[in-house]
N, C-alpha and C. Protein backbone atom coordinates (compact mmCIF):
# COMPACT_ATOMS: atom_id res chain seq x y z
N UNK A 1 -84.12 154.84 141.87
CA UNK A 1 -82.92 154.23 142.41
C UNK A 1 -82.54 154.91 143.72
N UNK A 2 -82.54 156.43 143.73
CA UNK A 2 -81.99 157.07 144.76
C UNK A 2 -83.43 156.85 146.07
N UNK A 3 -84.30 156.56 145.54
CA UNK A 3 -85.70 156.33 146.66
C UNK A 3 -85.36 155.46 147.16
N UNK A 4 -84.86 154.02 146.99
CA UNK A 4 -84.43 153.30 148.37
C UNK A 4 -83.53 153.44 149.32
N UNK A 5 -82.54 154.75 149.29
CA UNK A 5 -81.61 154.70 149.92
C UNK A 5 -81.98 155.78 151.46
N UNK A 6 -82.44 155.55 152.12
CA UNK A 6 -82.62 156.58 153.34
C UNK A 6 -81.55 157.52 153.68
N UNK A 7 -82.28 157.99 154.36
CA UNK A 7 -81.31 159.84 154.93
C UNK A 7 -80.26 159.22 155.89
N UNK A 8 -80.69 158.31 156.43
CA UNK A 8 -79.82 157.28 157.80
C UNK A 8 -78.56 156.59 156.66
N UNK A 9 -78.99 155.74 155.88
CA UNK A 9 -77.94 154.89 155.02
C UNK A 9 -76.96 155.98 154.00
N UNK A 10 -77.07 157.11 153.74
CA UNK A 10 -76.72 158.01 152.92
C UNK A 10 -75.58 158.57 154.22
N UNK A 11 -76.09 159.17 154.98
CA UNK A 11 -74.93 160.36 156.05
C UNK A 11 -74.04 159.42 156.43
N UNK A 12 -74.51 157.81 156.92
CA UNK A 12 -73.49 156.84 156.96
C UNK A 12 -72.38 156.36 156.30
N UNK A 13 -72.95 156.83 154.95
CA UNK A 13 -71.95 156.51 153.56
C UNK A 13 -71.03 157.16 153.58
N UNK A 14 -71.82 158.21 153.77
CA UNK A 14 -70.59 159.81 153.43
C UNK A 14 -69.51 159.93 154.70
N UNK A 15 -70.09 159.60 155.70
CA UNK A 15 -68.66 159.61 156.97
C UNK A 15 -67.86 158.42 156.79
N UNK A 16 -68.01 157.40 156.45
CA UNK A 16 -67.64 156.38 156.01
C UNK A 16 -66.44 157.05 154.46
N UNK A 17 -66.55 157.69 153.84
CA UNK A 17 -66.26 158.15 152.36
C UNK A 17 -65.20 158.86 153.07
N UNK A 18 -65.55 159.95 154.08
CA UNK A 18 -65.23 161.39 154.62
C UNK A 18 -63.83 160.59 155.38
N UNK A 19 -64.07 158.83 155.74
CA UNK A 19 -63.18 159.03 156.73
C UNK A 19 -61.85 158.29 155.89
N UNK A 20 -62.07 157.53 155.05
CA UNK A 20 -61.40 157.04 154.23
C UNK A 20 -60.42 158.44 153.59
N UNK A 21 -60.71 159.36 152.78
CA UNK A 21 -60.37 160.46 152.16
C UNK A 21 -59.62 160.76 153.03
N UNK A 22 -59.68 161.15 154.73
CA UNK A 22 -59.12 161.81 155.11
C UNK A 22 -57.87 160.47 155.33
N UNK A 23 -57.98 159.93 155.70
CA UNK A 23 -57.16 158.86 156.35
C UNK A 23 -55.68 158.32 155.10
N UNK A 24 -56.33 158.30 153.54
CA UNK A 24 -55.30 158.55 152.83
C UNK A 24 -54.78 159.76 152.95
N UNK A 25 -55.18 160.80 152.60
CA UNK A 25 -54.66 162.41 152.49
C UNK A 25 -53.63 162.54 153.93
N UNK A 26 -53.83 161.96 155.00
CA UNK A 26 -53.21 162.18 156.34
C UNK A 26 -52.08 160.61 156.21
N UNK A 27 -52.11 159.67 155.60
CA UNK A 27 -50.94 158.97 155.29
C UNK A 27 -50.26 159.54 154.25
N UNK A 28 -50.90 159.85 153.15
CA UNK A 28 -49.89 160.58 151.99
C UNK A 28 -49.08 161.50 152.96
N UNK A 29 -49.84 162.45 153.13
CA UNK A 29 -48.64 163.67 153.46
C UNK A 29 -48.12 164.25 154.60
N UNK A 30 -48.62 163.27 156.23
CA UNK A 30 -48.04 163.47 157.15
C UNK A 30 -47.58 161.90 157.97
N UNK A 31 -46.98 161.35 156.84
CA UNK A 31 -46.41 159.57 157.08
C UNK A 31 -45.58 160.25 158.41
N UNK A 32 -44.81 160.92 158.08
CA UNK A 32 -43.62 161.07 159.10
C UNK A 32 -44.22 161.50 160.19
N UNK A 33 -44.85 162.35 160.81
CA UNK A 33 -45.42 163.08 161.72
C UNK A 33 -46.39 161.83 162.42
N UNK A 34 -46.57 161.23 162.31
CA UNK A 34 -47.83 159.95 162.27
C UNK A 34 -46.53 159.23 162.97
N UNK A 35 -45.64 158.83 162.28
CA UNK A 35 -44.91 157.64 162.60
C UNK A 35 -44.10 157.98 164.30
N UNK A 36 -43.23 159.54 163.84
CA UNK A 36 -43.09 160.03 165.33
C UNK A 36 -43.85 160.15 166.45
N UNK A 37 -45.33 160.03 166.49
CA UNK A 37 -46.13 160.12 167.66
C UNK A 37 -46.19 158.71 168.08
N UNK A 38 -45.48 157.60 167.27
CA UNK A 38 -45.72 155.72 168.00
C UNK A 38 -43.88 155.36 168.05
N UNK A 39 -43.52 156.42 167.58
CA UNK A 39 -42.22 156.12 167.99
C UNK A 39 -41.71 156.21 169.44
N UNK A 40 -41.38 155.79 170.31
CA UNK A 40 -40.80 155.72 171.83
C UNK A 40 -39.68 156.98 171.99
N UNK A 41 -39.67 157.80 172.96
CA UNK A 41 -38.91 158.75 172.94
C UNK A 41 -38.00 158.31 173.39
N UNK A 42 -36.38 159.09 173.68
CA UNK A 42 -35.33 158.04 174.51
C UNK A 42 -35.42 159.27 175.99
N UNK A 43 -35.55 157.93 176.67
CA UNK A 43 -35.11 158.67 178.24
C UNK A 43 -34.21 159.87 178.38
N UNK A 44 -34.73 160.34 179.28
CA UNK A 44 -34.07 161.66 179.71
C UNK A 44 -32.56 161.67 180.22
N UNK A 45 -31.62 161.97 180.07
CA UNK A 45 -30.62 161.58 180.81
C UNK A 45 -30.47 162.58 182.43
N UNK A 46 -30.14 161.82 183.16
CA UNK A 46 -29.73 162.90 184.18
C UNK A 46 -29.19 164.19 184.35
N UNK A 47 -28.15 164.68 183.20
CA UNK A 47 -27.89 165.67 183.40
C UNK A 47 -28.99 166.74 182.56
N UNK A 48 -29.91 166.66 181.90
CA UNK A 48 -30.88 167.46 181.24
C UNK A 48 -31.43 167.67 182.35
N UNK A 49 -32.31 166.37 183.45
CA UNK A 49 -33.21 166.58 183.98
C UNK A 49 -32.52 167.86 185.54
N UNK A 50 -31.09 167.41 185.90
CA UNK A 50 -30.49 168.71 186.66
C UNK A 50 -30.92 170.08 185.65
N UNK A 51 -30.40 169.86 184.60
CA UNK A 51 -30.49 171.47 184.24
C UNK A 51 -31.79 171.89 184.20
N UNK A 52 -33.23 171.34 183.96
CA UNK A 52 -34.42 171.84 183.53
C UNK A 52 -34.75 172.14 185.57
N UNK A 53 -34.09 171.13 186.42
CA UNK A 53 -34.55 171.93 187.74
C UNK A 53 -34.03 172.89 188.22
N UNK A 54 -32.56 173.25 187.53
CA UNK A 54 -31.59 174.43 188.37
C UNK A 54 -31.74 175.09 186.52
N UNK A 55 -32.69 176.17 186.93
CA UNK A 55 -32.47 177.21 185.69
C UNK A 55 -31.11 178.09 186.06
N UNK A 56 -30.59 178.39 184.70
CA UNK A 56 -29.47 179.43 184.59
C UNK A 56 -29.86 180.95 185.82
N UNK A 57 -29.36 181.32 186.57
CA UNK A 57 -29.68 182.43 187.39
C UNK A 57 -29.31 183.94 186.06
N UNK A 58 -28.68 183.64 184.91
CA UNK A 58 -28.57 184.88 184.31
C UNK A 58 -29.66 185.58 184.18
N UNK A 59 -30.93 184.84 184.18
CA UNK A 59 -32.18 185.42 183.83
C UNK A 59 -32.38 186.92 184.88
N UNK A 60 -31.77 186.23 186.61
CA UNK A 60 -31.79 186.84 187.24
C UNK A 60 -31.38 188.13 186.87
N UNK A 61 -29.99 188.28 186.35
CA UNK A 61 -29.12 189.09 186.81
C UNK A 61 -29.46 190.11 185.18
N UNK A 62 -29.82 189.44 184.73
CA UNK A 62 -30.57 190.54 183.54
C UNK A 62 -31.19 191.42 183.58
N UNK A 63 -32.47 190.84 184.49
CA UNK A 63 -33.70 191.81 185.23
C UNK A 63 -33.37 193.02 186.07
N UNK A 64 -31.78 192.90 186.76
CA UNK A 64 -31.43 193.68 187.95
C UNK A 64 -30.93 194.45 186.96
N UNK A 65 -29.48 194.05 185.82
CA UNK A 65 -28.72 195.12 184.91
C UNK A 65 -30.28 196.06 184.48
N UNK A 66 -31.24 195.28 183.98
CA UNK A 66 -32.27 196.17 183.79
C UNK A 66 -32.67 197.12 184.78
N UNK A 67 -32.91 197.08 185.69
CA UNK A 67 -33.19 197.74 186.28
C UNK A 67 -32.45 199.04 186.86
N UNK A 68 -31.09 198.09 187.08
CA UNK A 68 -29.85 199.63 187.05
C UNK A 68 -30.07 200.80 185.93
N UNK A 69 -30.03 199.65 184.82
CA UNK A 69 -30.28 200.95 183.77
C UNK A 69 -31.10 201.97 183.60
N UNK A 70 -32.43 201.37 184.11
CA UNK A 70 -33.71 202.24 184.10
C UNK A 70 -33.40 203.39 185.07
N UNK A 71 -32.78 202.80 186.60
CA UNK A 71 -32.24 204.22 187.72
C UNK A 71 -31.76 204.48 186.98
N UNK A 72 -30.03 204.63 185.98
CA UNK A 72 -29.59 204.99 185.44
C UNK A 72 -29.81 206.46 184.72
N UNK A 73 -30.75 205.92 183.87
CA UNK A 73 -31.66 206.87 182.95
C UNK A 73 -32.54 207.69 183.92
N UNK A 74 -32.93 207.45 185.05
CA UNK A 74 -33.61 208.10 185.84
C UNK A 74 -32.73 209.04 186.93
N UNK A 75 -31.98 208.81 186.69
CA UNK A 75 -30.85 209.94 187.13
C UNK A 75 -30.41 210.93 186.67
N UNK A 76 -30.17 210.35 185.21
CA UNK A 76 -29.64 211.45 184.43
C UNK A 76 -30.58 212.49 183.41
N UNK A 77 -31.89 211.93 183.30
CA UNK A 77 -33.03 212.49 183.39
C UNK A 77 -33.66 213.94 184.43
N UNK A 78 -32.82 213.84 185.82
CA UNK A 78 -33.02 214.56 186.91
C UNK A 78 -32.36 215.55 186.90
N UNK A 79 -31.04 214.74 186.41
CA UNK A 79 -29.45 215.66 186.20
C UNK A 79 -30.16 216.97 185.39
N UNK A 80 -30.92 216.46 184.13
CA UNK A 80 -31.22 217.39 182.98
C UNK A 80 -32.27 218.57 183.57
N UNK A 81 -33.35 217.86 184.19
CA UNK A 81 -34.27 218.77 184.98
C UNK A 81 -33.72 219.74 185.63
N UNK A 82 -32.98 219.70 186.34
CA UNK A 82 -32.65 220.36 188.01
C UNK A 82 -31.16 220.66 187.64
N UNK A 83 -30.82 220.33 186.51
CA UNK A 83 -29.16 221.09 186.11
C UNK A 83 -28.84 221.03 187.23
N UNK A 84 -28.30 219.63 187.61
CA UNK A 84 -27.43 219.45 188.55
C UNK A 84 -25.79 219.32 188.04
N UNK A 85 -24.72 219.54 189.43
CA UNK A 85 -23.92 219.94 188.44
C UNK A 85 -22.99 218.37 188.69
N UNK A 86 -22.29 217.90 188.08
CA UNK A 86 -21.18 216.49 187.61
C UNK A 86 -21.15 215.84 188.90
N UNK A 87 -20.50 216.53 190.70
CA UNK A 87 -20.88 216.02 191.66
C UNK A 87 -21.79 215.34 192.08
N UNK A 88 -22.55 216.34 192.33
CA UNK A 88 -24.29 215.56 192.16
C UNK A 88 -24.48 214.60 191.63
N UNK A 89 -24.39 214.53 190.66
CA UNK A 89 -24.65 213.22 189.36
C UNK A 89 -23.86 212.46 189.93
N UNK A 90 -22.79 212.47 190.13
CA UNK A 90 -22.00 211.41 190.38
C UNK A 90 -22.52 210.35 192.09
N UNK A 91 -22.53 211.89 192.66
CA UNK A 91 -23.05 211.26 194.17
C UNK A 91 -24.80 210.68 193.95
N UNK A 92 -25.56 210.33 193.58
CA UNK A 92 -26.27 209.50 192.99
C UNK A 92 -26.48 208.43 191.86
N UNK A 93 -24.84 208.42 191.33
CA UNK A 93 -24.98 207.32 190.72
C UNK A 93 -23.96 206.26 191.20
N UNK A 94 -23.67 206.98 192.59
CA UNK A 94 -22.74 206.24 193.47
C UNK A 94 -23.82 205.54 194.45
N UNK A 95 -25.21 205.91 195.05
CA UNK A 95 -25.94 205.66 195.63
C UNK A 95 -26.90 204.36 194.88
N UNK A 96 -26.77 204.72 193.50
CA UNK A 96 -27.70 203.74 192.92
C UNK A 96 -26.87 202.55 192.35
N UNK A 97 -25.59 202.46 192.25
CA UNK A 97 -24.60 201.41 192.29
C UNK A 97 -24.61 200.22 193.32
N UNK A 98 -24.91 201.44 194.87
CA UNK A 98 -24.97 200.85 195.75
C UNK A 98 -26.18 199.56 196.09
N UNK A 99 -27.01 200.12 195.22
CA UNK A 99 -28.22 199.58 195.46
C UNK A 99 -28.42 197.85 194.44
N UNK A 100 -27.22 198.15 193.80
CA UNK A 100 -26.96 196.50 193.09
C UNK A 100 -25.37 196.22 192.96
N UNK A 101 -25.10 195.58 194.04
CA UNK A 101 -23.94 194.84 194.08
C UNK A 101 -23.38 193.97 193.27
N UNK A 102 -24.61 193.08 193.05
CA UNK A 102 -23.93 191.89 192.19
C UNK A 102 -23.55 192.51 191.06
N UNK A 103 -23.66 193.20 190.42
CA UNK A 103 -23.77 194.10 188.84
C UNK A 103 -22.17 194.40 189.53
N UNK A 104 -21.57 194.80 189.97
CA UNK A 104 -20.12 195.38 190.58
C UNK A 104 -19.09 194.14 190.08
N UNK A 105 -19.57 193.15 190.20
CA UNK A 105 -18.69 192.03 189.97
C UNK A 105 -19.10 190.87 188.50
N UNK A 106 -19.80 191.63 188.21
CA UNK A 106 -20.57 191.20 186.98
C UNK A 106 -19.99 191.13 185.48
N UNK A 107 -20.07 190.88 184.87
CA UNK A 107 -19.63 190.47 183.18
C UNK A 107 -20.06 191.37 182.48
N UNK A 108 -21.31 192.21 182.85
CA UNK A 108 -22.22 192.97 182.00
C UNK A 108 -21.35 194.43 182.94
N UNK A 109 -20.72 194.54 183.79
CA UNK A 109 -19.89 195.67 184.61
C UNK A 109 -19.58 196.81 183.19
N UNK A 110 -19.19 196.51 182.39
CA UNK A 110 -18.11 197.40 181.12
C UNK A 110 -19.21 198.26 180.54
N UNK A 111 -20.42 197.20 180.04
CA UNK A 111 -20.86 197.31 179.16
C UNK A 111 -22.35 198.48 179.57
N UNK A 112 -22.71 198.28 181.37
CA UNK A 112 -23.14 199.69 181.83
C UNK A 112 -22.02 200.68 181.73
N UNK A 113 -20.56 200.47 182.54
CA UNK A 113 -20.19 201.94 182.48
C UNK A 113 -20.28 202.55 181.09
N UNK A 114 -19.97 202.05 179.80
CA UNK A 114 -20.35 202.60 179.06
C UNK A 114 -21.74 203.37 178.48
N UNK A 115 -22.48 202.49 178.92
CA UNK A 115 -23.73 202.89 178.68
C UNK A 115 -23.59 204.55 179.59
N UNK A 116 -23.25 204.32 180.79
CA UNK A 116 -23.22 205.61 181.85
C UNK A 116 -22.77 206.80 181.11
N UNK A 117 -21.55 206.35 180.70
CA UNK A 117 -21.09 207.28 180.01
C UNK A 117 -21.57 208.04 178.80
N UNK A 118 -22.21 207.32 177.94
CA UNK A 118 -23.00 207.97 176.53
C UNK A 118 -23.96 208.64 177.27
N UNK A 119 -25.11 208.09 178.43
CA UNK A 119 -26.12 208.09 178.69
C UNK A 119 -25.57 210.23 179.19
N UNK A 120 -24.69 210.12 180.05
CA UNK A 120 -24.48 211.53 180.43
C UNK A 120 -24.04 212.70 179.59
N UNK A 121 -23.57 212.44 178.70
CA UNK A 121 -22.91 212.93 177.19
C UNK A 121 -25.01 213.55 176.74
N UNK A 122 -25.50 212.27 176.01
CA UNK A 122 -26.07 212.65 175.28
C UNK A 122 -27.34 213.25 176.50
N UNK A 123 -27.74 212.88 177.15
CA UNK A 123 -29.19 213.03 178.28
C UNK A 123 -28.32 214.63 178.96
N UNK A 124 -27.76 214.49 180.13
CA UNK A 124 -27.38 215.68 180.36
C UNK A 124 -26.35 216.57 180.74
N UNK A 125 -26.04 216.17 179.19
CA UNK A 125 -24.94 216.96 178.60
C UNK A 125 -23.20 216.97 179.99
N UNK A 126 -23.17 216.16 181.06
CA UNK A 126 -22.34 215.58 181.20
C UNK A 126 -21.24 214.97 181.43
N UNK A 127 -19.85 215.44 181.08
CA UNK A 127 -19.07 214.68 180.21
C UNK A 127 -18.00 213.62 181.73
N UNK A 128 -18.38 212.56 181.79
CA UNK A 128 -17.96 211.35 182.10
C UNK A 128 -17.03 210.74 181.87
N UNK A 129 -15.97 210.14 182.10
CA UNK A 129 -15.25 209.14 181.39
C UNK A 129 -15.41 207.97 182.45
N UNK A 130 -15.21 206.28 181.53
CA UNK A 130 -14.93 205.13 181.94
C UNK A 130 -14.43 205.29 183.47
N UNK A 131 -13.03 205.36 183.51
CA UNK A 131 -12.40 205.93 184.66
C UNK A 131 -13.17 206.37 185.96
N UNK A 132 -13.57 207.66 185.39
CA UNK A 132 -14.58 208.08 186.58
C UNK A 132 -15.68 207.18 186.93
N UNK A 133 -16.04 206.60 186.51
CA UNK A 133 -17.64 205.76 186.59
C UNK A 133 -17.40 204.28 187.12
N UNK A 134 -15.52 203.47 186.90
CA UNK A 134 -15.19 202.90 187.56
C UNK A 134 -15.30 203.02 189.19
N UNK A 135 -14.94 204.49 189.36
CA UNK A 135 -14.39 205.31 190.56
C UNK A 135 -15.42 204.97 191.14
N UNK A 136 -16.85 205.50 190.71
CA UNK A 136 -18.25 205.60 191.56
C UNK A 136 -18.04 204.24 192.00
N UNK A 137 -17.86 203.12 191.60
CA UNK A 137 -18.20 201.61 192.00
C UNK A 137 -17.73 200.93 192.87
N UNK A 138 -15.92 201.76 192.68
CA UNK A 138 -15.53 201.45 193.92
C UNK A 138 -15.63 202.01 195.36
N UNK A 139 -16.49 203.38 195.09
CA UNK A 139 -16.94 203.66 196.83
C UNK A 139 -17.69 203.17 197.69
């Protein structure tokens, strides 16, 4: 029985079998997923397509607070080396203030001086207050 059936009519069967199997198994259990790819999407509205061309600039201003912070830490890192004394420290973290403006008028403003402040406390030893670190920002 199996001698009339060739190697050609047999692999035909089976992709034929293979494609059926899959084709229920992929309606059973991904109907929905199937149906969303012939479903029509709805147009974009104009104001999405403004926002996806004008990205949020916070991204910007993240990268820079980052970067203050890193001088930051790289200051007071120096402070610790070279036991410099509170002046010092201060007159370079008046210099590196300088060096990012926008951060001066910024939302994230509080949330470095604080950081400044722990950062000199615990790194080298320090002692800072809010107040003072306002002071640096405004020179």
């Amino acid at each position: 029985m199996f001698n009339n059936i060739s190697w050609q009519n047999y692999l035909i069967g089976m992709a034929i079998a293979l494609a059926v199997y899959y084709l229920v198994v992929g309606l059973k259990f991904y109907r929905s997923e199937i149906r969303n790819l012939y479903k029509p999407r709805p147009k974009r509205t104009r104001v999405l397509q403004e926002i996806e061309e004008d990205p949020p600039q916070e991204n910007d201003e993240l990268v820079e607070i980052e970067n203050l912070i890193s001088r930051v830490k790289e200051v007071f890192e120096m402070a610790k080396d070279q036991r410099l004394a509170t002046g010092e420290v201060e007159e370079f973290l008046n210099l590196v203030f300088a060096e990012y403006p926008s951060v001066k008028h910024s939302d994230w403003r509080d949330s470095v001086n604080e950081l400044v402040v722990s950062e000199s406390e615990k790194v080298a030893g320090i002692l800072l207050t809010t107040q003072q670190v306002n002071q640096l920002w405004a020179r």
